[in-house]
C-alpha atoms as a PDB file:
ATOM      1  CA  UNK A   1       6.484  -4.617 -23.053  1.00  0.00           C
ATOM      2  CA  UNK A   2       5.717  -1.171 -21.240  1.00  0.00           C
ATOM      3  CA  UNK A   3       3.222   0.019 -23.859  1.00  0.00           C
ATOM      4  CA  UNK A   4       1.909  -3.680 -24.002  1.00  0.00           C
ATOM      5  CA  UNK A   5       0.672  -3.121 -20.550  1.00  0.00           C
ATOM      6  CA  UNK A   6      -0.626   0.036 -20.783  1.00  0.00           C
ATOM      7  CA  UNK A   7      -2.700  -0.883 -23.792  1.00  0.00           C
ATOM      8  CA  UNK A   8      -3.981  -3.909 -21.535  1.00  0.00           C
ATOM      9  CA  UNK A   9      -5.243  -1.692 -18.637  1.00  0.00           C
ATOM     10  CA  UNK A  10      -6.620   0.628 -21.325  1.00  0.00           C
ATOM     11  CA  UNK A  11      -8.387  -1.827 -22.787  1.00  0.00           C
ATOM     12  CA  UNK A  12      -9.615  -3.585 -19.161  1.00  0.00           C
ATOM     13  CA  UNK A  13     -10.401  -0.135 -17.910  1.00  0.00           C
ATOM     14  CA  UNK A  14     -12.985   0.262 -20.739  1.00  0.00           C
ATOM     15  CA  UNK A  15     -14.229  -2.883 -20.526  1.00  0.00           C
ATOM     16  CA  UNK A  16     -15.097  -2.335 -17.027  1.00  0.00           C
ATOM     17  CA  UNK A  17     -16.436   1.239 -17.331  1.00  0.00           C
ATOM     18  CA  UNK A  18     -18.666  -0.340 -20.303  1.00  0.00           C
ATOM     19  CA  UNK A  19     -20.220  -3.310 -18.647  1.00  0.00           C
ATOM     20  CA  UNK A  20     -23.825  -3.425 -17.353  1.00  0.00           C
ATOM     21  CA  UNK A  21     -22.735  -3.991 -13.840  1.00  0.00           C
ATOM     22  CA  UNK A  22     -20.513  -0.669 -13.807  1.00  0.00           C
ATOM     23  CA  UNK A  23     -22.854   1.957 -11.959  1.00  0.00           C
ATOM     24  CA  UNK A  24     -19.569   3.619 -10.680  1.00  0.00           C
ATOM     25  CA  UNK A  25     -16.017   3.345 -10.938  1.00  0.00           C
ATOM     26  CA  UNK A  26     -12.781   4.037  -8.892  1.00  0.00           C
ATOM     27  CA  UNK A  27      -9.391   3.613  -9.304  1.00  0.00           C
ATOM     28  CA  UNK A  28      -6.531   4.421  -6.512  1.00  0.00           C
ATOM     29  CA  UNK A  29      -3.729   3.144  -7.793  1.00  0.00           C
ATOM     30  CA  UNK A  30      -3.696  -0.469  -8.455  1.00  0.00           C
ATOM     31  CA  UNK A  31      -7.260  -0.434  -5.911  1.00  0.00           C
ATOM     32  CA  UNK A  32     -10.211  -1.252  -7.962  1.00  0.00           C
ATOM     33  CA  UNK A  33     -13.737  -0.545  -7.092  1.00  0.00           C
ATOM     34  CA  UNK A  34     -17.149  -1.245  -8.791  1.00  0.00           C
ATOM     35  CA  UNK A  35     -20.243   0.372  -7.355  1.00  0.00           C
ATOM     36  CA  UNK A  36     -23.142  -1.895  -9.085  1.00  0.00           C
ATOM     37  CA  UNK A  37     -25.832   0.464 -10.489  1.00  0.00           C
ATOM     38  CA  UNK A  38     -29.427  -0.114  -8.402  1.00  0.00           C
ATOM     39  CA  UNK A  39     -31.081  -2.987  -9.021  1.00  0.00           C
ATOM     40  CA  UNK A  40     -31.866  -7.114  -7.684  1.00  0.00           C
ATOM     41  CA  UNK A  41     -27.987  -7.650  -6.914  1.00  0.00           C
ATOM     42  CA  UNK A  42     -27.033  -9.511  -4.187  1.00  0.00           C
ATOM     43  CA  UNK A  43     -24.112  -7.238  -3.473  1.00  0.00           C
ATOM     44  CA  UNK A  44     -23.551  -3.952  -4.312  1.00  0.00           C
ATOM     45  CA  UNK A  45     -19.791  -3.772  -6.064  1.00  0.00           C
ATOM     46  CA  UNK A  46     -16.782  -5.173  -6.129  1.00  0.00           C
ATOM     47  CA  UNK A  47     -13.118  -4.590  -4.948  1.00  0.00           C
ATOM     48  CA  UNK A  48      -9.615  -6.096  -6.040  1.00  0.00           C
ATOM     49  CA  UNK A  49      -6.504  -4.750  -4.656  1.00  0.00           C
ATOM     50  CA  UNK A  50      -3.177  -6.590  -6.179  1.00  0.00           C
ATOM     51  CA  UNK A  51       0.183  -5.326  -6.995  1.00  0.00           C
ATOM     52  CA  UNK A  52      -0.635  -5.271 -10.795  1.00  0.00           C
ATOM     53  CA  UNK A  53      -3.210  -2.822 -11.663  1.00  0.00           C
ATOM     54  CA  UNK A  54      -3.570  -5.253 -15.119  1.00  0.00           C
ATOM     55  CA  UNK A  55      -4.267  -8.346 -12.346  1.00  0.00           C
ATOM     56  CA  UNK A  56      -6.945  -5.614 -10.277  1.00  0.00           C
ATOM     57  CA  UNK A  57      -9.000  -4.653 -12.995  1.00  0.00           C
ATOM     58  CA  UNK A  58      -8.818  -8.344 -14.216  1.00  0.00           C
ATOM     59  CA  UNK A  59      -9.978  -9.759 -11.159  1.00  0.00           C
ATOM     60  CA  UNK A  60     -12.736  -7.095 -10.921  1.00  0.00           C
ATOM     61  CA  UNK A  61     -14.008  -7.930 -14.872  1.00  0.00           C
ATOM     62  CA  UNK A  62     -14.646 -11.344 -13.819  1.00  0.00           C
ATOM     63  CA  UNK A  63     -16.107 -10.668 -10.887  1.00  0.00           C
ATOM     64  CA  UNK A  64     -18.472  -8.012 -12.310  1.00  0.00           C
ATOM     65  CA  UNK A  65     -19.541 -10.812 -15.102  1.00  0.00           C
ATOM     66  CA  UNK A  66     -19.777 -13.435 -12.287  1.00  0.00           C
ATOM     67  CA  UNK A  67     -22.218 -11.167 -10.519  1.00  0.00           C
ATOM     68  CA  UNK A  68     -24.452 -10.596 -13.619  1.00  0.00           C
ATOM     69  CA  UNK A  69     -24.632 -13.774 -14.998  1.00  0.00           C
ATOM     70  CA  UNK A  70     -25.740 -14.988 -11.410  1.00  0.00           C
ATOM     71  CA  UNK A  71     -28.608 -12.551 -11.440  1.00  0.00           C
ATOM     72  CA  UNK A  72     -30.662 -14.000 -13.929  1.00  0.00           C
ATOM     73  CA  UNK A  73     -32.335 -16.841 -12.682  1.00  0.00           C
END
């Protein structure tokens, strides 16, 4: 169970790190922030802040692909 988790935030960490949206990256404990790299966005990152870290970088993933599917018209 413990190494099932940390191979899920592995795994959502990367996934983050590696999407188009990702211009920066932060992690304080299970605090999760995306600075969006320059460009037409209509906001400039993200943020997710839950007691999972798993559930925070989740959160922030869909977010993130919210945000770039929106800006395409």
């Amino acid at each position: 169970m413990i190494s099932e988790n940390i191979e899920r935030v592995e795994k959502l960490r990367e996934a983050i790190k590696n999407h188009p949206m990702c211009g920066r990256y932060e992690e304080s404990g299970s605090k999760i922030t995306v600075v969006y790299p320059d460009g037409d966005f209509l906001t400039h990152g993200c943020r997710a802040r839950f007691p999972s870290k798993a559930k925070s970088m989740q959160s922030v993933l869909d977010v993130m692909e919210r945000h770039w599917m929106e800006s395409y018209p």
